[in-house]
N, C-alpha and C. Protein backbone atom coordinates (compact mmCIF):
# COMPACT_ATOMS: atom_id res chain seq x y z
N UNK A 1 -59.38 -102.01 113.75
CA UNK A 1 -60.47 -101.47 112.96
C UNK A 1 -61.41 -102.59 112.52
N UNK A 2 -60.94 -103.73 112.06
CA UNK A 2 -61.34 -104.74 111.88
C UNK A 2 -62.46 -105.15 113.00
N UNK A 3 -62.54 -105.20 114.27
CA UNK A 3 -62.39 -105.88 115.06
C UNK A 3 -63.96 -104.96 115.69
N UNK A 4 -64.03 -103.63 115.48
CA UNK A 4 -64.43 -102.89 115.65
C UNK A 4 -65.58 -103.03 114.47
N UNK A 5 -65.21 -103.06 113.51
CA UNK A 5 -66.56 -102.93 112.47
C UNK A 5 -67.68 -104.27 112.82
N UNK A 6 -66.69 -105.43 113.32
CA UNK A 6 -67.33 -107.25 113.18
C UNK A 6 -68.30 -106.99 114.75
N UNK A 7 -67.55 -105.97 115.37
CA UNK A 7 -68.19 -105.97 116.73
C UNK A 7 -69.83 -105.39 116.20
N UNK A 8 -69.43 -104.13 115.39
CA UNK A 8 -70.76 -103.38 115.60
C UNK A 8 -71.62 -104.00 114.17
N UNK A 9 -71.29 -105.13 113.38
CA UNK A 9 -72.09 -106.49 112.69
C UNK A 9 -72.86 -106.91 113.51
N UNK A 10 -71.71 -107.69 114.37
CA UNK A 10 -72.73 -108.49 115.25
C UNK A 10 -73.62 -107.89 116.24
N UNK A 11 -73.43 -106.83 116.97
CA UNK A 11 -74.13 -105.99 117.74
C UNK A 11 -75.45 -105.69 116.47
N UNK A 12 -75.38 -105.14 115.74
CA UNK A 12 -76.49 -105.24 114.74
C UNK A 12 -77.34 -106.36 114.46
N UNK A 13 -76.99 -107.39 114.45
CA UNK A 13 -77.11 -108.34 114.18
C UNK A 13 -78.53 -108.80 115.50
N UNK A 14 -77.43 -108.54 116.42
CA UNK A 14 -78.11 -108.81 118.04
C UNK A 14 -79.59 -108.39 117.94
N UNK A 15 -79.53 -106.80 117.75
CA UNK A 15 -80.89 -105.90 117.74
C UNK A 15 -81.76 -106.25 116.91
N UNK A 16 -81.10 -106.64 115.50
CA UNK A 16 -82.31 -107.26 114.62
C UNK A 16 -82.96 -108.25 115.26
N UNK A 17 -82.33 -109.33 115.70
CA UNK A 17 -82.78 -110.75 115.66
C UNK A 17 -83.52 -110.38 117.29
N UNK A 18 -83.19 -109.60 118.43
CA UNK A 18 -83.76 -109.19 119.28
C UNK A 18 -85.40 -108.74 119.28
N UNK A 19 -85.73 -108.20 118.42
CA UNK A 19 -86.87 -107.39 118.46
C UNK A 19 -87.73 -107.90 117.19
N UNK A 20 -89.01 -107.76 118.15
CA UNK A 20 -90.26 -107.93 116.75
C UNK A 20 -90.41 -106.78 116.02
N UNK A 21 -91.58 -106.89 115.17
CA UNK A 21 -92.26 -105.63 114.60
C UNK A 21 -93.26 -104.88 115.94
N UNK A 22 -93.24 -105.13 116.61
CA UNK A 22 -94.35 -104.62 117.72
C UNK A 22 -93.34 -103.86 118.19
N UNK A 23 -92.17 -104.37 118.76
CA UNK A 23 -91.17 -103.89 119.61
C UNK A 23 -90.54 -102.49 119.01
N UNK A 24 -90.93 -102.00 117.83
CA UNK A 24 -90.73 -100.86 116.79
C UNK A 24 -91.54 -99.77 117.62
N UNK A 25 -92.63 -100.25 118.15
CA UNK A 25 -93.89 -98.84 118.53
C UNK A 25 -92.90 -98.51 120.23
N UNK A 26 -92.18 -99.25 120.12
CA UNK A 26 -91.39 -99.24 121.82
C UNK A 26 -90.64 -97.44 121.50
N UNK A 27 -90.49 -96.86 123.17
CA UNK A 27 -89.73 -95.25 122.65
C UNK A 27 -88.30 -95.87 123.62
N UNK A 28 -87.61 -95.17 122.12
CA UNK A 28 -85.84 -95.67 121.89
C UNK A 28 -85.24 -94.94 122.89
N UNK A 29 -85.84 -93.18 123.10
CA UNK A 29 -84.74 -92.96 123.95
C UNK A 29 -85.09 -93.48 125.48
N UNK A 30 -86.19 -93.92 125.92
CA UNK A 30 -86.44 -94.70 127.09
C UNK A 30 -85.79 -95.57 127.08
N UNK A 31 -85.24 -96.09 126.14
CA UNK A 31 -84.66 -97.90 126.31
C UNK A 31 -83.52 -97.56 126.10
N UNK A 32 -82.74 -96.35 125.58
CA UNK A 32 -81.43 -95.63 125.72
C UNK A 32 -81.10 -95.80 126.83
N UNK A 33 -82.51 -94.92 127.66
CA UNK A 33 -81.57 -94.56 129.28
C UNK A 33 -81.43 -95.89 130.28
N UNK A 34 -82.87 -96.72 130.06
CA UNK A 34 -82.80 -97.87 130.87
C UNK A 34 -81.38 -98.60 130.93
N UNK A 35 -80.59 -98.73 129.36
CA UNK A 35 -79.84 -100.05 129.05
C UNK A 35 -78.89 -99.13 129.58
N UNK A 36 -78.58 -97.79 129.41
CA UNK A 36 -77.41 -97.12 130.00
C UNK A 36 -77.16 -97.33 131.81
N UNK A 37 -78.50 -96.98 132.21
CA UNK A 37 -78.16 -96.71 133.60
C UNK A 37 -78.34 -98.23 134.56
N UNK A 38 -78.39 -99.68 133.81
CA UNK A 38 -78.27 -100.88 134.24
C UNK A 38 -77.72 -101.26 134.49
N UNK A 39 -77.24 -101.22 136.49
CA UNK A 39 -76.12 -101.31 136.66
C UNK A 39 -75.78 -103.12 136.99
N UNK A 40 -76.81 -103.49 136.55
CA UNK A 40 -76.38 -105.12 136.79
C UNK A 40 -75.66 -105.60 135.44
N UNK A 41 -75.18 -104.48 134.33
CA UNK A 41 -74.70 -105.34 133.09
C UNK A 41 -73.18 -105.11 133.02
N UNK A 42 -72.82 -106.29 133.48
CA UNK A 42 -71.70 -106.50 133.37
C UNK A 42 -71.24 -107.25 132.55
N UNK A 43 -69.56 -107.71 131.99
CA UNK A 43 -68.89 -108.12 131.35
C UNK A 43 -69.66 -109.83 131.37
N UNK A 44 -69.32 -110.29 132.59
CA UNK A 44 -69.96 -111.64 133.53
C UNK A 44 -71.32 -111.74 133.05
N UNK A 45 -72.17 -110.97 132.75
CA UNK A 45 -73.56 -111.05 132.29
C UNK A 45 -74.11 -111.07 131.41
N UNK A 46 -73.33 -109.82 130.40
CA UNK A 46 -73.30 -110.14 129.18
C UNK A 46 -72.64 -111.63 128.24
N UNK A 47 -71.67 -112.18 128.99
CA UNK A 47 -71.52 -113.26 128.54
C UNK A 47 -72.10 -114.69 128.35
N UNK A 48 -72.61 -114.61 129.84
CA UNK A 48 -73.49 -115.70 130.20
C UNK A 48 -74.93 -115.49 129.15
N UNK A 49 -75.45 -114.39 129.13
CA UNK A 49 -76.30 -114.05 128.17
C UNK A 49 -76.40 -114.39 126.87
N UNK A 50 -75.17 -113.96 126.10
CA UNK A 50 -74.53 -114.50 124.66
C UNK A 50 -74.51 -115.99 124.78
N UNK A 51 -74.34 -116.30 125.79
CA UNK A 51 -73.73 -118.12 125.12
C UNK A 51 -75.07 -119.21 126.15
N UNK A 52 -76.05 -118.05 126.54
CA UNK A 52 -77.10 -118.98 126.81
C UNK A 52 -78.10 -119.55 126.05
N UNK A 53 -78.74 -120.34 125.67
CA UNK A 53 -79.51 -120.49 124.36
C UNK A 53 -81.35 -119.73 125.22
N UNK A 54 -81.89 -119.27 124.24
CA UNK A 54 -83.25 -118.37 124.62
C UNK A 54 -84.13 -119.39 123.80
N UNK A 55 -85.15 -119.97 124.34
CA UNK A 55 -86.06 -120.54 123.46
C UNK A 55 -86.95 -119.74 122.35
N UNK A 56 -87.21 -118.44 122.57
CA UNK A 56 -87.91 -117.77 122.08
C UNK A 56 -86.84 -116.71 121.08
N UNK A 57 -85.83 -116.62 121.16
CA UNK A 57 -85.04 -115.87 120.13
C UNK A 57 -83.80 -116.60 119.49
N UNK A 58 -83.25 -116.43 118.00
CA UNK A 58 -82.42 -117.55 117.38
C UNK A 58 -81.10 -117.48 117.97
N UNK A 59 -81.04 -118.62 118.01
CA UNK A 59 -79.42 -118.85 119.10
C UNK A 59 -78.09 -118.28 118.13
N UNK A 60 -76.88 -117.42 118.44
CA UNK A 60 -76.51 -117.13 117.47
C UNK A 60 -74.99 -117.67 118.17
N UNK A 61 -74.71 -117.97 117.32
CA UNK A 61 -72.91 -118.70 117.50
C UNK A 61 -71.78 -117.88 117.24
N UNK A 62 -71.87 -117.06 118.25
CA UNK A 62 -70.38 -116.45 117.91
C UNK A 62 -69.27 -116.81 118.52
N UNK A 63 -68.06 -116.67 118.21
CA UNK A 63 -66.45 -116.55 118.70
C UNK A 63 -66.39 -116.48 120.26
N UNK A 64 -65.54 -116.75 120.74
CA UNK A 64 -64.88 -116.04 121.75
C UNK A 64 -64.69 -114.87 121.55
N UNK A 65 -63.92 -114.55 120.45
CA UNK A 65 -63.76 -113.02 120.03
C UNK A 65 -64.77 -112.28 119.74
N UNK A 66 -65.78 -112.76 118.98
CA UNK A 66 -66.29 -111.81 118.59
C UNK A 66 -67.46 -111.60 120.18
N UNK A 67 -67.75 -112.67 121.06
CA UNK A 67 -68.35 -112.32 122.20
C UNK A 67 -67.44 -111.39 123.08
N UNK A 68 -66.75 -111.33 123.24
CA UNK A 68 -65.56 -110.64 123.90
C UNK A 68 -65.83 -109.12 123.13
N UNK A 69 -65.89 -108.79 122.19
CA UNK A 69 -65.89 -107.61 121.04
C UNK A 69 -67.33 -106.63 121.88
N UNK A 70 -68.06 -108.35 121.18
CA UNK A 70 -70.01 -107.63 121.50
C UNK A 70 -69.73 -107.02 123.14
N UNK A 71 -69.57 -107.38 123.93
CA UNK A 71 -69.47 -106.90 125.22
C UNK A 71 -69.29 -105.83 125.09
N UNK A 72 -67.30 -105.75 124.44
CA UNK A 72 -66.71 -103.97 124.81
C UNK A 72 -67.32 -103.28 123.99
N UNK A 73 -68.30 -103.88 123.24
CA UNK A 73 -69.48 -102.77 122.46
C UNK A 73 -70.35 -101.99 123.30
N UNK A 74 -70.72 -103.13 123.75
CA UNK A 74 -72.00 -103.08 124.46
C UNK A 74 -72.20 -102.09 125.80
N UNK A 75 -70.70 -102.28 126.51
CA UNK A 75 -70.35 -101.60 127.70
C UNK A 75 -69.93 -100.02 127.75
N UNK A 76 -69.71 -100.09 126.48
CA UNK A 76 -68.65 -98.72 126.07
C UNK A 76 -70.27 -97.94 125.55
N UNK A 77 -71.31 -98.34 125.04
CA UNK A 77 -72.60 -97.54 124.98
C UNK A 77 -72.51 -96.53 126.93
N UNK A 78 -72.54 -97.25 127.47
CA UNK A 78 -72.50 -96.46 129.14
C UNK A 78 -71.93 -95.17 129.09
N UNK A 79 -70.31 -95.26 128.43
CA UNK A 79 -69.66 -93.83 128.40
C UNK A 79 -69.82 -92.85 127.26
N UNK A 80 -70.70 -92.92 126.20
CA UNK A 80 -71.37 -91.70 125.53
C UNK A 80 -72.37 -91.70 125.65
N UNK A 81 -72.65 -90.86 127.17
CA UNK A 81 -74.12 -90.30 127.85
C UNK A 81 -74.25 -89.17 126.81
């Protein structure tokens, strides 16, 4: 349960620090279906992603665990279509 709440922190966390105020006028359920039906996001991708540094967004330092967490967050969005 634990493990589960820190996941969907940091997954929060992600989206804040992800997006501007512009990126607000963006339509959610379009970017629902895109991130759902992306079949290049994998475990392997999402990781490399997390622990790459982005010049343009704040680098965030998480765990092993808790990158490991953000993933089976992230992946498990796919199976409640």
């Amino acid at each position: 349960m634990e493990q589960a709440r820190r996941a969907a922190m940091v997954a929060a966390a992600l989206t804040a620090t992800a997006f501007n105020a512009n990126a607000q006028d963006g339509d959610v359920a379009a970017g629902r279906t895109f991130a759902r039906d992306t079949k290049g996001m994998t475990a392997t991708a999402l990781r490399v992603f997390l622990t790459t540094s982005h010049t343009k967004m704040p680098n965030l330092i998480l765990t092993p665990e808790d990158t490991t967490d953000v993933i089976a967050y992230i992946l498990s969005l796919r199976e409640h279509r």
